[in-house]
C-alpha atoms as a PDB file:
ATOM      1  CA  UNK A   1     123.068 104.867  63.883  1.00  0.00           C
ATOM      2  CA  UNK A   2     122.954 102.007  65.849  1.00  0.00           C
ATOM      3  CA  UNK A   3     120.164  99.308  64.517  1.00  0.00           C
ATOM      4  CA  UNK A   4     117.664  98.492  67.529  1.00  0.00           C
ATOM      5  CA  UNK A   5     117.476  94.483  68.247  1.00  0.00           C
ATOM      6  CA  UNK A   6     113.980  93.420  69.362  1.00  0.00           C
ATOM      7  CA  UNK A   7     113.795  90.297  72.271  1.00  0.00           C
ATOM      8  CA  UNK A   8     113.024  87.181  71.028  1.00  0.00           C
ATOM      9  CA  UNK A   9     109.653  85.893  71.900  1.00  0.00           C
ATOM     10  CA  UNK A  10     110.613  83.733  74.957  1.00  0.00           C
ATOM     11  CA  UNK A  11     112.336  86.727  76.680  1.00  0.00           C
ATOM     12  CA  UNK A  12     109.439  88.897  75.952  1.00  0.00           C
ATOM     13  CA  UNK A  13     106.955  86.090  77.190  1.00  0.00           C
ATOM     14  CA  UNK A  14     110.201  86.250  80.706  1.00  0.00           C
ATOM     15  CA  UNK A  15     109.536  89.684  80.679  1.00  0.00           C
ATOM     16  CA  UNK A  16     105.719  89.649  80.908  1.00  0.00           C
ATOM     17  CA  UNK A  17     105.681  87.262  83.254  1.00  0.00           C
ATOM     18  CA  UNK A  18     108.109  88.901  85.720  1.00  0.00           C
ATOM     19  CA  UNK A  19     105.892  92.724  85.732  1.00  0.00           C
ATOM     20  CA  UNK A  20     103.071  90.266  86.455  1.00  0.00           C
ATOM     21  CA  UNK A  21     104.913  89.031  89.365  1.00  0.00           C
ATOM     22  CA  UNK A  22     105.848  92.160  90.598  1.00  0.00           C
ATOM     23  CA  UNK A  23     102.215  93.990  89.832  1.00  0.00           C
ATOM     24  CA  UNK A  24     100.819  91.205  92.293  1.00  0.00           C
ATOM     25  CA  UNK A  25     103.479  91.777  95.075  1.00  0.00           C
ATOM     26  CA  UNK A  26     102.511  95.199  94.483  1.00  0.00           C
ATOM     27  CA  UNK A  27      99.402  95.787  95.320  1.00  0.00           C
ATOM     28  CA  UNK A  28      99.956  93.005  98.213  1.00  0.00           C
ATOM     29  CA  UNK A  29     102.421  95.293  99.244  1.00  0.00           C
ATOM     30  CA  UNK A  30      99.541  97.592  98.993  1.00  0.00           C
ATOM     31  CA  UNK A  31      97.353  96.134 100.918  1.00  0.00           C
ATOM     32  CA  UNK A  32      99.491  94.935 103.863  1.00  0.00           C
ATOM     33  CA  UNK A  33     100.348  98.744 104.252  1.00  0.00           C
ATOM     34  CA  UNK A  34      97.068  99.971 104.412  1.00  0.00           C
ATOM     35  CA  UNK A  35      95.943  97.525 107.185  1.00  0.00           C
ATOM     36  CA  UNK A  36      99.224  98.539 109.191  1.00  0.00           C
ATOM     37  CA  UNK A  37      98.297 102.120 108.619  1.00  0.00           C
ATOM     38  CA  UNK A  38      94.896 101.222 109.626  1.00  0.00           C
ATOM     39  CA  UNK A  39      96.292  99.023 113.107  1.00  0.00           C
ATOM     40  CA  UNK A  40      98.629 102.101 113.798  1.00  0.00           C
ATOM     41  CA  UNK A  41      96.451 104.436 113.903  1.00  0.00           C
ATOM     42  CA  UNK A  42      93.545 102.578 116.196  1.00  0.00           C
ATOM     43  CA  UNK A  43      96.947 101.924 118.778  1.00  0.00           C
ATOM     44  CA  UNK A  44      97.593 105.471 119.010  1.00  0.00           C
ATOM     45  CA  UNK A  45      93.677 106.739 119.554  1.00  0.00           C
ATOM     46  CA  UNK A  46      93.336 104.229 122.303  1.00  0.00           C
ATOM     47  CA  UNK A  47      96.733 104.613 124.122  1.00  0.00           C
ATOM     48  CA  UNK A  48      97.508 107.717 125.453  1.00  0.00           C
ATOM     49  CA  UNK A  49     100.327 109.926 125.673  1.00  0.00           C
ATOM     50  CA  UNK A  50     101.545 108.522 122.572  1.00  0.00           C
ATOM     51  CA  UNK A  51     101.845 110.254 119.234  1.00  0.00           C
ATOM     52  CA  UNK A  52     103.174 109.201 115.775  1.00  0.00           C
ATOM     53  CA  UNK A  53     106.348 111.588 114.318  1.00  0.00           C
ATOM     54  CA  UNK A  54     107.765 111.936 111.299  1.00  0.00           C
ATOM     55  CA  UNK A  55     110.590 109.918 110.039  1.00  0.00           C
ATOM     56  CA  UNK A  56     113.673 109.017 111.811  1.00  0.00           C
ATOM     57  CA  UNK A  57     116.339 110.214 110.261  1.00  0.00           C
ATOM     58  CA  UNK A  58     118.030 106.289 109.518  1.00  0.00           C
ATOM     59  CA  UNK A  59     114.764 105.976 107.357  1.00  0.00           C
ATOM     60  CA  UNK A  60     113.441 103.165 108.627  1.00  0.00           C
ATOM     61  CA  UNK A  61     110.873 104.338 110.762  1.00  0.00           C
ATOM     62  CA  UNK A  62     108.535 106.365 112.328  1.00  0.00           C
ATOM     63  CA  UNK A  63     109.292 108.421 115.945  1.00  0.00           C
ATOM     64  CA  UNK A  64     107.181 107.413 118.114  1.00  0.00           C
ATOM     65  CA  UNK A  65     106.534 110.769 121.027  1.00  0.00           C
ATOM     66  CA  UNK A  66     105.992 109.349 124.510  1.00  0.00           C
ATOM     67  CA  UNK A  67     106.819 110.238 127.889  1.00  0.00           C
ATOM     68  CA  UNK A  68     107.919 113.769 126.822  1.00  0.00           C
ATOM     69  CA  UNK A  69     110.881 111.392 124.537  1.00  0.00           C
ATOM     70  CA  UNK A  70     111.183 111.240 120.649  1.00  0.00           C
ATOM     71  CA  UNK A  71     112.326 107.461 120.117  1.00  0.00           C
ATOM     72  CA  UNK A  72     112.613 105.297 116.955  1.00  0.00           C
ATOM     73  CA  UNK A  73     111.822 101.342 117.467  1.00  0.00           C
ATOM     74  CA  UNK A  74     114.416 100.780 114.299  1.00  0.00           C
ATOM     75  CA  UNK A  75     117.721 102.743 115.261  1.00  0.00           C
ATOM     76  CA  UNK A  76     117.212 103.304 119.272  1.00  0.00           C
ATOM     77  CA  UNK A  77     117.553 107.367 118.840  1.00  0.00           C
ATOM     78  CA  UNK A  78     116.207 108.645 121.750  1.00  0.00           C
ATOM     79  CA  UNK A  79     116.130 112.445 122.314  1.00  0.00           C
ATOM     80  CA  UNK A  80     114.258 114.084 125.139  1.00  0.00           C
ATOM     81  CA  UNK A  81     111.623 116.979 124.153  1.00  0.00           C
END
């Protein structure tokens, strides 16, 4: 069997520091989707005839249902309901 190498302590110490990083852009991430969730919804109970879809099928976006139309702001599809 293969023998198992540990890191040394400075890529460890790398390592560490990077999921740190990346915990913190996390829950940023976090954050910053719960207040566009939050925006989102507030635009579609005051504007109406507009209603929030699924996802588009590029994956990228939300359909948006307006004006009878299924459109997504990322791609352009467009089909008429």
């Amino acid at each position: 069997m293969g023998r198992r190498i540990r890191p040394d302590s400075a890529r460890r110490r790398q390592l560490h520091r990077r999921l740190r990083d990346l915990e913190a852009d996390l829950e940023e991430c976090s954050r910053h989707l719960v207040q566009l969730e939050n925006t989102l919804r507030h635009i579609v109970r005051t504007t109406d005839d507009v209603t929030i879809g699924g996802p588009c099928r590029c994956g990228q976006s939300l359909l948006i249902l307006s004006n009878q139309s299924l459109y997504c702001p990322q791609c352009s599809y467009r089909r008429t309901v």
